[in-house]
N, C-alpha and C. Protein backbone atom coordinates (compact mmCIF):
# COMPACT_ATOMS: atom_id res chain seq x y z
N UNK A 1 -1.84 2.77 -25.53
CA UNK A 1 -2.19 3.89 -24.68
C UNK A 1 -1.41 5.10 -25.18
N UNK A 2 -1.88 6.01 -25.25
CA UNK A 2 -1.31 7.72 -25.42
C UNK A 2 -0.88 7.97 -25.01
N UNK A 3 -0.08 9.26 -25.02
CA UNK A 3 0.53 9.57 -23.36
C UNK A 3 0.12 11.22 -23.68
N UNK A 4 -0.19 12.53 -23.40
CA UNK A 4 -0.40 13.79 -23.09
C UNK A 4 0.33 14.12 -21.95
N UNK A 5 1.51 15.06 -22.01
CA UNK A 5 2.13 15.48 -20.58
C UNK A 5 1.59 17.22 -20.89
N UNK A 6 1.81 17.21 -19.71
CA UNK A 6 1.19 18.89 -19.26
C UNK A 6 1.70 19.38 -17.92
N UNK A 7 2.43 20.22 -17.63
CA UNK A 7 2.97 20.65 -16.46
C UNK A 7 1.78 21.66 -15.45
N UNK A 8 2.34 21.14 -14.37
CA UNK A 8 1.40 22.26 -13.36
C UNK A 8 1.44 22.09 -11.86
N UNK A 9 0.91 22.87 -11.06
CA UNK A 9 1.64 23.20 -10.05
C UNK A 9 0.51 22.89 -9.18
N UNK A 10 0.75 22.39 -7.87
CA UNK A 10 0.04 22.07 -6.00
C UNK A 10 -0.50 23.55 -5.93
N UNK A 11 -1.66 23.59 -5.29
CA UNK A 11 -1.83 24.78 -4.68
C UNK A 11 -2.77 24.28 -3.34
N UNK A 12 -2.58 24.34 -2.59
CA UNK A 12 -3.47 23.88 -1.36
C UNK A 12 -4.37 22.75 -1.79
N UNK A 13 -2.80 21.38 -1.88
CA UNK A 13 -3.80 20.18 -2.39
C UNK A 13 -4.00 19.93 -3.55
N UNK A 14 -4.61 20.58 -4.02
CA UNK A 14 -4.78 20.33 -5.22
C UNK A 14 -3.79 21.01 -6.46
N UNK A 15 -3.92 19.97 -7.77
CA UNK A 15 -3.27 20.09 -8.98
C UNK A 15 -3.84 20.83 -9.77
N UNK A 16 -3.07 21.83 -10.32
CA UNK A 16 -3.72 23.05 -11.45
C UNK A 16 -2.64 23.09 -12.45
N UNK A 17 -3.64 22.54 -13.46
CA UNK A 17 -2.48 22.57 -14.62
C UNK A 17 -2.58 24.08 -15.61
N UNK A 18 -1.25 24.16 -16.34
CA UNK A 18 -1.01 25.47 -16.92
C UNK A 18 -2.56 25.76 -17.92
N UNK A 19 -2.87 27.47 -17.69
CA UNK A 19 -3.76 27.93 -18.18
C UNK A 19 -4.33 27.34 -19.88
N UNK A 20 -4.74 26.78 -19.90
CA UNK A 20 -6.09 26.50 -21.33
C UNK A 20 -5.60 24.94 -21.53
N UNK A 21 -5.60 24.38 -20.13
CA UNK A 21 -5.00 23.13 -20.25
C UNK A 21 -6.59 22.59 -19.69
N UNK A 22 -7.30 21.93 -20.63
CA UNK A 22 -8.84 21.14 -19.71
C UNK A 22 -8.52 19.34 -20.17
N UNK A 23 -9.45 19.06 -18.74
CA UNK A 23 -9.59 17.72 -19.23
C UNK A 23 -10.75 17.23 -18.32
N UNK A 24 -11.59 16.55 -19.49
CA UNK A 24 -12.77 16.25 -19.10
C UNK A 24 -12.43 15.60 -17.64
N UNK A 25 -13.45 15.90 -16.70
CA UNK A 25 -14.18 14.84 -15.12
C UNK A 25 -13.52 13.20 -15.75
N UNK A 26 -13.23 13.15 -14.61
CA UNK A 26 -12.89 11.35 -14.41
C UNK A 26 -11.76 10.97 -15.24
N UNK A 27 -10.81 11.80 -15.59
CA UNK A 27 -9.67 11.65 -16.88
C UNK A 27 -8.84 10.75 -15.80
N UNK A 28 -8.61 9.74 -16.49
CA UNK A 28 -7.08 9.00 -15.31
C UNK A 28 -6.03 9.66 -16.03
N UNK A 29 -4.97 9.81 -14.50
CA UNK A 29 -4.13 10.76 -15.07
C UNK A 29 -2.81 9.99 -14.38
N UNK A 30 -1.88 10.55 -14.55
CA UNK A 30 -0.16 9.32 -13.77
C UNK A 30 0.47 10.76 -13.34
N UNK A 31 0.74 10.83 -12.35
CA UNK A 31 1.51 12.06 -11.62
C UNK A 31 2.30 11.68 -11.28
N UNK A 32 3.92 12.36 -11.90
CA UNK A 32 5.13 12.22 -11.67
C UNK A 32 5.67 13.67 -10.74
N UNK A 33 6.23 13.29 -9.54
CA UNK A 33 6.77 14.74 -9.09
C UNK A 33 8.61 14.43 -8.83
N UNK A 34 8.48 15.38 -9.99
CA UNK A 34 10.27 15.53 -10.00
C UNK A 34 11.05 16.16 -8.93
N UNK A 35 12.55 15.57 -8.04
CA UNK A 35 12.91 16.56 -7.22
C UNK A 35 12.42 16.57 -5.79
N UNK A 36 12.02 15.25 -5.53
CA UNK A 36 11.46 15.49 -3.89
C UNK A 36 11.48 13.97 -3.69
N UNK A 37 11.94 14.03 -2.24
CA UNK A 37 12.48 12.47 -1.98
C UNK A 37 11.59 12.10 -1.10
N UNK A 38 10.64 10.96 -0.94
CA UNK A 38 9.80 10.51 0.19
C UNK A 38 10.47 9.36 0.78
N UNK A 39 10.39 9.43 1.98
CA UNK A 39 10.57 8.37 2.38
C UNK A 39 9.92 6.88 2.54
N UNK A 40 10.60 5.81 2.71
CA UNK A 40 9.78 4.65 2.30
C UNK A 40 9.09 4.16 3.15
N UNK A 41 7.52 3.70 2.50
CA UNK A 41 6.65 2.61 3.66
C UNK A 41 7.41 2.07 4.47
N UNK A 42 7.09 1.72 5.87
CA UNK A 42 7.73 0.43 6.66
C UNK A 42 7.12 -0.82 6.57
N UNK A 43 8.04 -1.43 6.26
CA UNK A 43 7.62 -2.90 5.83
C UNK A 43 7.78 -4.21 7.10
N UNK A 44 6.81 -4.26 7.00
CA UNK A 44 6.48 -5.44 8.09
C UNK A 44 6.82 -6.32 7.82
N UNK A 45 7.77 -7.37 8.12
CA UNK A 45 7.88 -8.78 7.17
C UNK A 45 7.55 -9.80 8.23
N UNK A 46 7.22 -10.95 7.44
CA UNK A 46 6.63 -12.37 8.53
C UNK A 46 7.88 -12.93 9.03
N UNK A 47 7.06 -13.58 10.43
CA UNK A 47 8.46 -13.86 11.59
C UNK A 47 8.81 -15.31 10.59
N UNK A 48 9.87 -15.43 11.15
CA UNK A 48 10.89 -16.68 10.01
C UNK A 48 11.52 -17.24 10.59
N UNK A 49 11.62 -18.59 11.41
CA UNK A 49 11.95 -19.60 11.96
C UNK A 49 13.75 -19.17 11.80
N UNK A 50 14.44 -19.01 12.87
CA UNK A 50 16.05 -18.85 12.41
C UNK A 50 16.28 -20.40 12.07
N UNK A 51 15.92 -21.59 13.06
CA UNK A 51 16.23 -22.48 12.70
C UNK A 51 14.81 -23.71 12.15
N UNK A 52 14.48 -23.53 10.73
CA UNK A 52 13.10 -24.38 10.30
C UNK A 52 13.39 -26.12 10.78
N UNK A 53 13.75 -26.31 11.03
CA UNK A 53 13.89 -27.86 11.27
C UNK A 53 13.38 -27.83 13.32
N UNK A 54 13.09 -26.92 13.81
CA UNK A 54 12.25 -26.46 14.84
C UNK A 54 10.89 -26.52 14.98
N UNK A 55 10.25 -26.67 13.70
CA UNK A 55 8.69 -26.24 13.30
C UNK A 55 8.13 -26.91 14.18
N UNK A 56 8.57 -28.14 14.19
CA UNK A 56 7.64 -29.24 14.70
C UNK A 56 7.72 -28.93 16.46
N UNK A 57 7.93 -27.90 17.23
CA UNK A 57 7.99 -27.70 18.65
C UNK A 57 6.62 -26.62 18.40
N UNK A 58 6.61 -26.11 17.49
CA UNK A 58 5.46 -25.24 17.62
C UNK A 58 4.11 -25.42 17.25
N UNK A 59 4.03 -27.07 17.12
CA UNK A 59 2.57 -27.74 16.86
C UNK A 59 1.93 -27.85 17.82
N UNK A 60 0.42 -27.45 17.75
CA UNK A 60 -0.18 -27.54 18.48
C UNK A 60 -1.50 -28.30 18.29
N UNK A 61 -2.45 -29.29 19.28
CA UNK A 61 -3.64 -29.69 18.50
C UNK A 61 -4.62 -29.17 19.16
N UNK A 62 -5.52 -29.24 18.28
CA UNK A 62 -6.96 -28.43 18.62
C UNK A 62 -7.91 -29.42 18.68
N UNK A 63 -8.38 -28.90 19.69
CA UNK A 63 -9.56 -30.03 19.99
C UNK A 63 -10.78 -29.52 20.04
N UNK A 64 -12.06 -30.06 20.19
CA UNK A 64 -13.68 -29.85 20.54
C UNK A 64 -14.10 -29.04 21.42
N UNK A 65 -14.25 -28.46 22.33
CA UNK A 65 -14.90 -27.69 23.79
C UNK A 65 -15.92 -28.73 24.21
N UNK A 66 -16.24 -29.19 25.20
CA UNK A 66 -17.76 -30.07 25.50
C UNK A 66 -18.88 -28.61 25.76
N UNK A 67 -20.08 -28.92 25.63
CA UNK A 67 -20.85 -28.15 25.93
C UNK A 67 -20.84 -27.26 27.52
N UNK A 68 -20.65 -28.18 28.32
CA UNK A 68 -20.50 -27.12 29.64
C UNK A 68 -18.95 -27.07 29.61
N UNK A 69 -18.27 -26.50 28.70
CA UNK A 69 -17.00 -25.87 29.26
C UNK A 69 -17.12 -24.82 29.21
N UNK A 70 -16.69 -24.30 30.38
CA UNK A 70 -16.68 -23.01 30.84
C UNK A 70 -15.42 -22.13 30.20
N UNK A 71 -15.69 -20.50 29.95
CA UNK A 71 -14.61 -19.80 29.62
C UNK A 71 -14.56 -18.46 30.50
């Protein structure tokens, strides 16, 4: 892969790169913005047994419905 860097500046949204800079429709491009700190996704993590040797209290069995059971 190549690499082409070219500087240029936000203007309401959108990226405008420095004057007689073209690039054909549909160019994939990698945008680096130097100097500005985002803050991070919040990360959801899966619930986690404090004690795993517990598991087995949280089994449950599933059974059939008969036809007239009501909900």
């Amino acid at each position: 892969m190549s690499v082409f860097t070219v500087e240029g500046v936000v203007e309401q949204g959108v990226i405008r790169l420095k004057a007689g800079v073209h690039l054909p429709d549909h160019t994939k491009v990698l945008v680096v913005v130097p100097g500005i700190e985002v803050e991070p996704a919040s990360r959801i993590m899966s619930p986690r047994l404090a004690h795993p040797e517990q598991a087995s209290d949280f089994v449950i069995e599933v059974g059939e419905a008969s036809e007239d059971a009501a909900v």
